[in-house]
C-alpha atoms as a PDB file:
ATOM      1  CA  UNK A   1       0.000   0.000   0.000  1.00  0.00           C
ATOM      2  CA  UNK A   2       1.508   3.525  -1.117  1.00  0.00           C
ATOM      3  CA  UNK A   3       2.579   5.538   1.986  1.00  0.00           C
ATOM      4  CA  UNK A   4       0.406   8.338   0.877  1.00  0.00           C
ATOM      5  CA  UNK A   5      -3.324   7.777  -0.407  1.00  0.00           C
ATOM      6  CA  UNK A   6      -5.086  10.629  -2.520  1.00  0.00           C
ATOM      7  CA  UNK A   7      -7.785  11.514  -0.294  1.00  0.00           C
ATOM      8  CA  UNK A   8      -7.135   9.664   2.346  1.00  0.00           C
ATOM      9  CA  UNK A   9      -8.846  12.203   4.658  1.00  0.00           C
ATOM     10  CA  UNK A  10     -12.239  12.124   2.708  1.00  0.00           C
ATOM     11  CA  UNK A  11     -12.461   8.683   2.333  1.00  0.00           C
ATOM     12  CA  UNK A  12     -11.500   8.116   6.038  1.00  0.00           C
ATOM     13  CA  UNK A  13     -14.824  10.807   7.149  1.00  0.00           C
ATOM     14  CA  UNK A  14     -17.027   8.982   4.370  1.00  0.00           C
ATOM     15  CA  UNK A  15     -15.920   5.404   5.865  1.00  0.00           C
ATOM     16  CA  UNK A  16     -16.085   6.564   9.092  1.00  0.00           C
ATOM     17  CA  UNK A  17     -19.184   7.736   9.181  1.00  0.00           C
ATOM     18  CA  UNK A  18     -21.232   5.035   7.219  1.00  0.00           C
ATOM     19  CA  UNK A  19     -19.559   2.833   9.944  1.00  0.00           C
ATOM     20  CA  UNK A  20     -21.229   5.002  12.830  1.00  0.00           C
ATOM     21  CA  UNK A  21     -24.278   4.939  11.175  1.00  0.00           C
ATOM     22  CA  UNK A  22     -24.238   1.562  10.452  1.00  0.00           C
ATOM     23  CA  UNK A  23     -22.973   0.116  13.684  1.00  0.00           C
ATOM     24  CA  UNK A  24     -22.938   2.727  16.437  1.00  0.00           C
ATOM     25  CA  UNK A  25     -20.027   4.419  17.245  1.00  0.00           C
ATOM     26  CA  UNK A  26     -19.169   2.218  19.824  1.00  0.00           C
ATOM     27  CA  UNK A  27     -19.060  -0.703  18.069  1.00  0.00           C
ATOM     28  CA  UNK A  28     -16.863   0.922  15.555  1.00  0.00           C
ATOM     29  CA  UNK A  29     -12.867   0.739  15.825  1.00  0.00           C
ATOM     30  CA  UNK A  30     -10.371   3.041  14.251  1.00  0.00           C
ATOM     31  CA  UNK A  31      -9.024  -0.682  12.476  1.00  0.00           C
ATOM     32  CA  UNK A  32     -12.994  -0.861  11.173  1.00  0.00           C
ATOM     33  CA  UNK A  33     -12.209   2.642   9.955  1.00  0.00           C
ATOM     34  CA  UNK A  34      -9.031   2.131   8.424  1.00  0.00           C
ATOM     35  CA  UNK A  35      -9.753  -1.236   6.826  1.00  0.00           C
ATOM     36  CA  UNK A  36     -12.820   0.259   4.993  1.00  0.00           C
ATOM     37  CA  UNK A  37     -11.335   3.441   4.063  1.00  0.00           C
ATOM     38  CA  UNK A  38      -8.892   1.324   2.418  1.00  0.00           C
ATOM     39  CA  UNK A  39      -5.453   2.579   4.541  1.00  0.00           C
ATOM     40  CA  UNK A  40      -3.775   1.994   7.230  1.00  0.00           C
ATOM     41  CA  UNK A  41      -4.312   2.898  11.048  1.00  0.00           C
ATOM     42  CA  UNK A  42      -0.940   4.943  10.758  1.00  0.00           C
ATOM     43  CA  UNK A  43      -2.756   6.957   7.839  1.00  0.00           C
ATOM     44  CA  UNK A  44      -5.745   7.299   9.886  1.00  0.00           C
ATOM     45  CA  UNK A  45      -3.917   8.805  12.872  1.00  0.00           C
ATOM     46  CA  UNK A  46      -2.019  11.299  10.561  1.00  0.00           C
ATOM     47  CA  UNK A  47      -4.869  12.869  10.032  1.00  0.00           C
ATOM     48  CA  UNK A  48      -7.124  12.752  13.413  1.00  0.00           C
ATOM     49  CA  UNK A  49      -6.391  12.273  17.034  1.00  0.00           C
ATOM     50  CA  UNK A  50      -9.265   9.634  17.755  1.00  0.00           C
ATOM     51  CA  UNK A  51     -12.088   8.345  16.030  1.00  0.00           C
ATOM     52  CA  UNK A  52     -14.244  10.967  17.409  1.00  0.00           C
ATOM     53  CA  UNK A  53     -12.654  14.181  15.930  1.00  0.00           C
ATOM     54  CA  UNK A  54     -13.906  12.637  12.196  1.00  0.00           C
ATOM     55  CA  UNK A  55     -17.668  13.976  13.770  1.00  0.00           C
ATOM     56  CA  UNK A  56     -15.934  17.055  14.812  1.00  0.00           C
ATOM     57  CA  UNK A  57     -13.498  17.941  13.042  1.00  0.00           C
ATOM     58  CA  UNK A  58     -15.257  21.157  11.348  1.00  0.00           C
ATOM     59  CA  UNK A  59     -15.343  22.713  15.147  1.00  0.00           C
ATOM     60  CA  UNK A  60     -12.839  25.169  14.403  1.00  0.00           C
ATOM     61  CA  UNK A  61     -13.275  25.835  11.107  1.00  0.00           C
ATOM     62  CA  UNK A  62     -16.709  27.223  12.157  1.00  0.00           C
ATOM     63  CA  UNK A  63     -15.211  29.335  15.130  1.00  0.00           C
ATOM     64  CA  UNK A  64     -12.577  30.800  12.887  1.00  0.00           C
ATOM     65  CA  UNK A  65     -15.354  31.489  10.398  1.00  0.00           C
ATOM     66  CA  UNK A  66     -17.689  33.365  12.922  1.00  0.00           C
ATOM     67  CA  UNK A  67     -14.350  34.824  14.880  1.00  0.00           C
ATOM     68  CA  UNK A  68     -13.503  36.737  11.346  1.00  0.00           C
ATOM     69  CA  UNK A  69     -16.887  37.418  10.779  1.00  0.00           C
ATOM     70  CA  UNK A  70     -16.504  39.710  13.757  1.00  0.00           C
ATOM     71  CA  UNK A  71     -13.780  41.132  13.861  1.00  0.00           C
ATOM     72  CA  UNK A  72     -13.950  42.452  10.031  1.00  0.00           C
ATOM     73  CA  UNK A  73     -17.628  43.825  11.026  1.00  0.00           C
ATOM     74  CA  UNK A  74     -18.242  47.465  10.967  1.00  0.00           C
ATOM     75  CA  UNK A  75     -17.187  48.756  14.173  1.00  0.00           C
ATOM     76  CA  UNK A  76     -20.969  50.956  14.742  1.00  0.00           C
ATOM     77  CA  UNK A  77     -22.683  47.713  14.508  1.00  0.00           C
ATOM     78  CA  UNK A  78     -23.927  46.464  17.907  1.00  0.00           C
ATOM     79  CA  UNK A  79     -22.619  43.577  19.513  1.00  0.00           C
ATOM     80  CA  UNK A  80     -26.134  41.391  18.631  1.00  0.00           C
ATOM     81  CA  UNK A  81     -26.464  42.202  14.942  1.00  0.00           C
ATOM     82  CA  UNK A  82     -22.736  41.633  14.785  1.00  0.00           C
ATOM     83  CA  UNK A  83     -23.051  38.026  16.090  1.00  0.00           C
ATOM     84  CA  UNK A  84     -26.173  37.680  14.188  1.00  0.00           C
ATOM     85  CA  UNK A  85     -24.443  38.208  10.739  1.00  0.00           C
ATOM     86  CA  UNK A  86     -21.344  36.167  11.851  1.00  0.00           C
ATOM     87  CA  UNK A  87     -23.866  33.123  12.280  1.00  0.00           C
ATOM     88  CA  UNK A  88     -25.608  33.588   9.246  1.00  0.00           C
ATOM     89  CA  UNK A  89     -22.123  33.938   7.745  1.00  0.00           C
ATOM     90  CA  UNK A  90     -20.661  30.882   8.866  1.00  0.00           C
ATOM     91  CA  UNK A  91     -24.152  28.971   7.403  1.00  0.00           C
ATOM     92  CA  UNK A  92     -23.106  30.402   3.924  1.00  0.00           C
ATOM     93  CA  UNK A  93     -20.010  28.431   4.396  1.00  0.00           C
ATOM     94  CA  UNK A  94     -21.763  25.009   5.501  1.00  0.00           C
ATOM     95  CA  UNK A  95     -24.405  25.221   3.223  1.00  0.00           C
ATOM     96  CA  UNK A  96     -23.071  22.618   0.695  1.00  0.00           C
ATOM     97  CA  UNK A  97     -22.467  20.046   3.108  1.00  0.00           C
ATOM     98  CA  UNK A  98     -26.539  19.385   4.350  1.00  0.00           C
ATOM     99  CA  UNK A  99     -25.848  15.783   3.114  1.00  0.00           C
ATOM    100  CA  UNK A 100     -23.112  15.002   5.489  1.00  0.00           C
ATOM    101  CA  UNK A 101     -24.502  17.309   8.003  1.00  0.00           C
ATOM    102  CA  UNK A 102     -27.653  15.033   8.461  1.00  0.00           C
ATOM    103  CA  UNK A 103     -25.752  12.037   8.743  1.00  0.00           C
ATOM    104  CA  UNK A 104     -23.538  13.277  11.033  1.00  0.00           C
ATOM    105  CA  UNK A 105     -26.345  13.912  12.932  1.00  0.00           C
ATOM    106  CA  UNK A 106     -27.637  11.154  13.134  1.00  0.00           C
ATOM    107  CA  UNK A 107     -25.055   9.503  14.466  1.00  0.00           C
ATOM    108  CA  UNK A 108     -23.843  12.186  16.974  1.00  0.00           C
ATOM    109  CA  UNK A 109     -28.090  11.869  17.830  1.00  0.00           C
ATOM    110  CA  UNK A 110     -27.680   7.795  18.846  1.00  0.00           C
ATOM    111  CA  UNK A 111     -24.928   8.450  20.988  1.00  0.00           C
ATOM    112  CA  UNK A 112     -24.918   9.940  24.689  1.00  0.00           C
ATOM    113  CA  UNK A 113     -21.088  10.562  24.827  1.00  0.00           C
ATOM    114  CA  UNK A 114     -20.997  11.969  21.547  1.00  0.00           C
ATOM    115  CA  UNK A 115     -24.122  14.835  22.273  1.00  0.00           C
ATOM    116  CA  UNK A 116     -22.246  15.649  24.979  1.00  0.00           C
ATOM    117  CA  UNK A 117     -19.232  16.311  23.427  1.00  0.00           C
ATOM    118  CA  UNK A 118     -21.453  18.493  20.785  1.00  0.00           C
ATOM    119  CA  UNK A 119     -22.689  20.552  23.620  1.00  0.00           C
ATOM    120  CA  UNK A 120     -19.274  21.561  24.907  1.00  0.00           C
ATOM    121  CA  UNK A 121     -18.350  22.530  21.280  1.00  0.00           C
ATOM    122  CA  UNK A 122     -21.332  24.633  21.519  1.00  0.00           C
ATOM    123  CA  UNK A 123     -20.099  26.122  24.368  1.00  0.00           C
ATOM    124  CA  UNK A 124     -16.312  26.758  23.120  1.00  0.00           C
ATOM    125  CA  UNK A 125     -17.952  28.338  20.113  1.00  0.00           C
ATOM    126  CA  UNK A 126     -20.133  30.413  22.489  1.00  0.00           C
ATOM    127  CA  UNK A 127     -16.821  31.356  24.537  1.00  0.00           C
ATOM    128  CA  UNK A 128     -14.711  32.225  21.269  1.00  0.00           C
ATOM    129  CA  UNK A 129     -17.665  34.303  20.329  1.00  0.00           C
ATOM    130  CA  UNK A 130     -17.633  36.253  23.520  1.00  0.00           C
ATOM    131  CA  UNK A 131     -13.921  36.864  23.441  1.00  0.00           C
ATOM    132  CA  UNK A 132     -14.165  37.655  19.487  1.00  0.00           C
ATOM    133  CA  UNK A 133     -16.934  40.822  21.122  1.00  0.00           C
ATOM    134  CA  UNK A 134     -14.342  41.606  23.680  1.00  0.00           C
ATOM    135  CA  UNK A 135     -11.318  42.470  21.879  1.00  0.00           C
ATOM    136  CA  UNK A 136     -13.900  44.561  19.484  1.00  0.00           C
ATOM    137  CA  UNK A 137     -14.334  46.539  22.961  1.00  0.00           C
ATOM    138  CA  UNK A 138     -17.511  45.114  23.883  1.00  0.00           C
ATOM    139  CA  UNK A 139     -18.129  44.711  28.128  1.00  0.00           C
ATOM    140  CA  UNK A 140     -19.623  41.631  30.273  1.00  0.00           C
ATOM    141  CA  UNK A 141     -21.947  40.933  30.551  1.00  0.00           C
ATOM    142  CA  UNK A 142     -23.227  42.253  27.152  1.00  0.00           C
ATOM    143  CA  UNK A 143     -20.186  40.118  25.168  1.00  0.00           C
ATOM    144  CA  UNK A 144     -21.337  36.867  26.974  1.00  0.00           C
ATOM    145  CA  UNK A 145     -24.744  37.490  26.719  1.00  0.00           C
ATOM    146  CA  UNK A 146     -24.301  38.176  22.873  1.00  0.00           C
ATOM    147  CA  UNK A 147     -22.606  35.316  22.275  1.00  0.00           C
ATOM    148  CA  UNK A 148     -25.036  32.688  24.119  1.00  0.00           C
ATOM    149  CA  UNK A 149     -27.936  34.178  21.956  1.00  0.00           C
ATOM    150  CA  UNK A 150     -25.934  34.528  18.620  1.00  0.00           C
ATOM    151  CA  UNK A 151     -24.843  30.273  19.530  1.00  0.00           C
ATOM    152  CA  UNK A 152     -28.668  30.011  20.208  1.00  0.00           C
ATOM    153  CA  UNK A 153     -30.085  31.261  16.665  1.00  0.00           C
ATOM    154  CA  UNK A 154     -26.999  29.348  15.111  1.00  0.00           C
ATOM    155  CA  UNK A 155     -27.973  26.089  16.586  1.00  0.00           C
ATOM    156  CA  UNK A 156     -32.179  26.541  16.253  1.00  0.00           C
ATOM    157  CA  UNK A 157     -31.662  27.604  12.352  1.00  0.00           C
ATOM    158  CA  UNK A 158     -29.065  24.968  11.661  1.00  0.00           C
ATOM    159  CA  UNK A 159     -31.634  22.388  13.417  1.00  0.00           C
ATOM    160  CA  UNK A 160     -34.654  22.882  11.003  1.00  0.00           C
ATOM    161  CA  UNK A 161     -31.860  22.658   8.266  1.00  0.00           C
ATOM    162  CA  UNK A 162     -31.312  19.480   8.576  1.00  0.00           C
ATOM    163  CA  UNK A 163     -34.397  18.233   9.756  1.00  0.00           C
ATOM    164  CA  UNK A 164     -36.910  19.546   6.832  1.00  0.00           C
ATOM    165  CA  UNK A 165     -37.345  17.880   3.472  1.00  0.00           C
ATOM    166  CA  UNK A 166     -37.534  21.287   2.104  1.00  0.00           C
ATOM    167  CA  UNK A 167     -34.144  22.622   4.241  1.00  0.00           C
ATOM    168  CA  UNK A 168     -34.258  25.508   2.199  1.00  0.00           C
ATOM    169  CA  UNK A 169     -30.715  28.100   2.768  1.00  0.00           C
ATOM    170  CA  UNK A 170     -28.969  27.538   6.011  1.00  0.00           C
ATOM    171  CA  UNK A 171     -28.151  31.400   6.386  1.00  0.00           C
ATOM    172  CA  UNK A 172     -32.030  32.280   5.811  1.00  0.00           C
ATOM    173  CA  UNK A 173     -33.033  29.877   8.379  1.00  0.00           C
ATOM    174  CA  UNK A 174     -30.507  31.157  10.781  1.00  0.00           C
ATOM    175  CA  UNK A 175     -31.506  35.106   9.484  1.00  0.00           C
ATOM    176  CA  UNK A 176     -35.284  33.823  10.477  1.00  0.00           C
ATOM    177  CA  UNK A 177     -34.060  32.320  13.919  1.00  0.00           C
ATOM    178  CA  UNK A 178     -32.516  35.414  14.260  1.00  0.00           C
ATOM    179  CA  UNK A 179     -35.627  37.468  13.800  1.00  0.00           C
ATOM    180  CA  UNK A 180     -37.445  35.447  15.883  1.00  0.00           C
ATOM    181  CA  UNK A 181     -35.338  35.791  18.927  1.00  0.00           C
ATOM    182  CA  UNK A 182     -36.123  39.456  18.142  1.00  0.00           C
ATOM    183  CA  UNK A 183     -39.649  39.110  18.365  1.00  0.00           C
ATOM    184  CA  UNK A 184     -39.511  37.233  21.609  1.00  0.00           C
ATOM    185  CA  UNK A 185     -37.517  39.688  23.315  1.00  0.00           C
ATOM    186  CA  UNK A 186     -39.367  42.549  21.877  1.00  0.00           C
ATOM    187  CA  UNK A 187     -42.431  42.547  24.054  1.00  0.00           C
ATOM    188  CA  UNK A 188     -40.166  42.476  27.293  1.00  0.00           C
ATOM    189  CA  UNK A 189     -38.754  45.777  26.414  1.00  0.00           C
ATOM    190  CA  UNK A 190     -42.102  47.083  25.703  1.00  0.00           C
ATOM    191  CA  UNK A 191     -43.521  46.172  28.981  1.00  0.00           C
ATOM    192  CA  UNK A 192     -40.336  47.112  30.692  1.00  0.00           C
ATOM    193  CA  UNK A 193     -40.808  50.753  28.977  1.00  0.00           C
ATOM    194  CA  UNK A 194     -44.734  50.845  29.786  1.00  0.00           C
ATOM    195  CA  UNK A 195     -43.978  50.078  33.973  1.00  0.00           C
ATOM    196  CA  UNK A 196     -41.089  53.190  33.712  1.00  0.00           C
ATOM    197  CA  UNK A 197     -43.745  55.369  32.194  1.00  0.00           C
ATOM    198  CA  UNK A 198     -46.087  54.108  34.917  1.00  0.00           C
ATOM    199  CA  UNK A 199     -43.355  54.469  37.654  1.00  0.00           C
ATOM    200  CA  UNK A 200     -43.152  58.068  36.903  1.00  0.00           C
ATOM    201  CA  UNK A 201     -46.528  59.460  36.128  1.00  0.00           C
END
């Protein structure tokens, strides 16, 4: 077998994968991987630490697309409609993968160990987010707070993505999570404004 295989990366996330979905992810060894991939368990540790960075391997390719989103953003924007159009940014990017994004998934979904490491990615995205706000000048708890919600509208829009027959455009659905949000805290500030005109009348 030739030392170096063209695409060995692809075909080691396609094999992967099927394997999960096929077996479980626990049932699944990085040999199982290998073997069907069609390379060697050297090759496959070349190009991920364990069997469960193929699932999540996109992690920080999706921080460092949000984290430039920010930073290049116009610096009168506020800290919300900045994270907003970071999100719906990064779903430009991810749009042409819905295929492997269901499958993944699915598989991530039939695992407890694996949803949990989804949520902490969640929350390192959330945390990169917040510090992305900060060095743009932006205080606690307002950077923190943006981030959580902007992480929030990411994950809702991304969900009915890939769990509609007619997905539609990942950045709309995030752009209508967005809105959403909007309209739910809305009628907060109105009633908050309606008991300060009441307080001082």
């Amino acid at each position: 077998m030739a030392r170096w295989e063209p695409d060995a990366r692809g075909r080691l996330t396609e094999a992967a994968l099927q394997l999960y979905l096929d077996r479980g992810f626990d049932a699944t060894t990085v040999a199982d991987i290998a073997a069907r991939a069609g390379v060697t368990e050297r090759t496959f540790f070349r190009h991920f630490a364990d069997k469960r960075e193929v699932l999540f391997d996109g992690a920080h390719e999706l921080e460092h697309l949000v984290t430039e989103a920010i930073a290049q953003a116009p610096a009168s924007a506020s800290a919300i409609d900045v994270v907003g159009e970071a999100m719906v940014h990064a779903g430009a990017a991810l749009q042409p993968r819905r295929e492997f994004a269901v499958r993944r998934a699915a598989a991530i979904s039939a695992n407890a160990g694996l949803m949990e490491r989804e949520l902490l990615e969640l929350a390192m995205l959330a945390r990169a987010t917040a510090d992305a706000l900060r060095r743009r000048g932006v205080p606690d708890p307002a950077a923190a707070l943006a981030a959580e919600a902007g992480v929030a509208v990411f994950k809702v829009g991304f969900e009915e993505w890939i769990g509609e027959d007619d997905p539609g455009d990942l950045p709309a659905r995030i752009a209508d999570a967005r809105r959403q949000l909007a309209a739910v805290v809305a009628p907060r500030r109105a009633s908050q404004a309606l008991r300060t005109i009441s307080s001082t009348v």
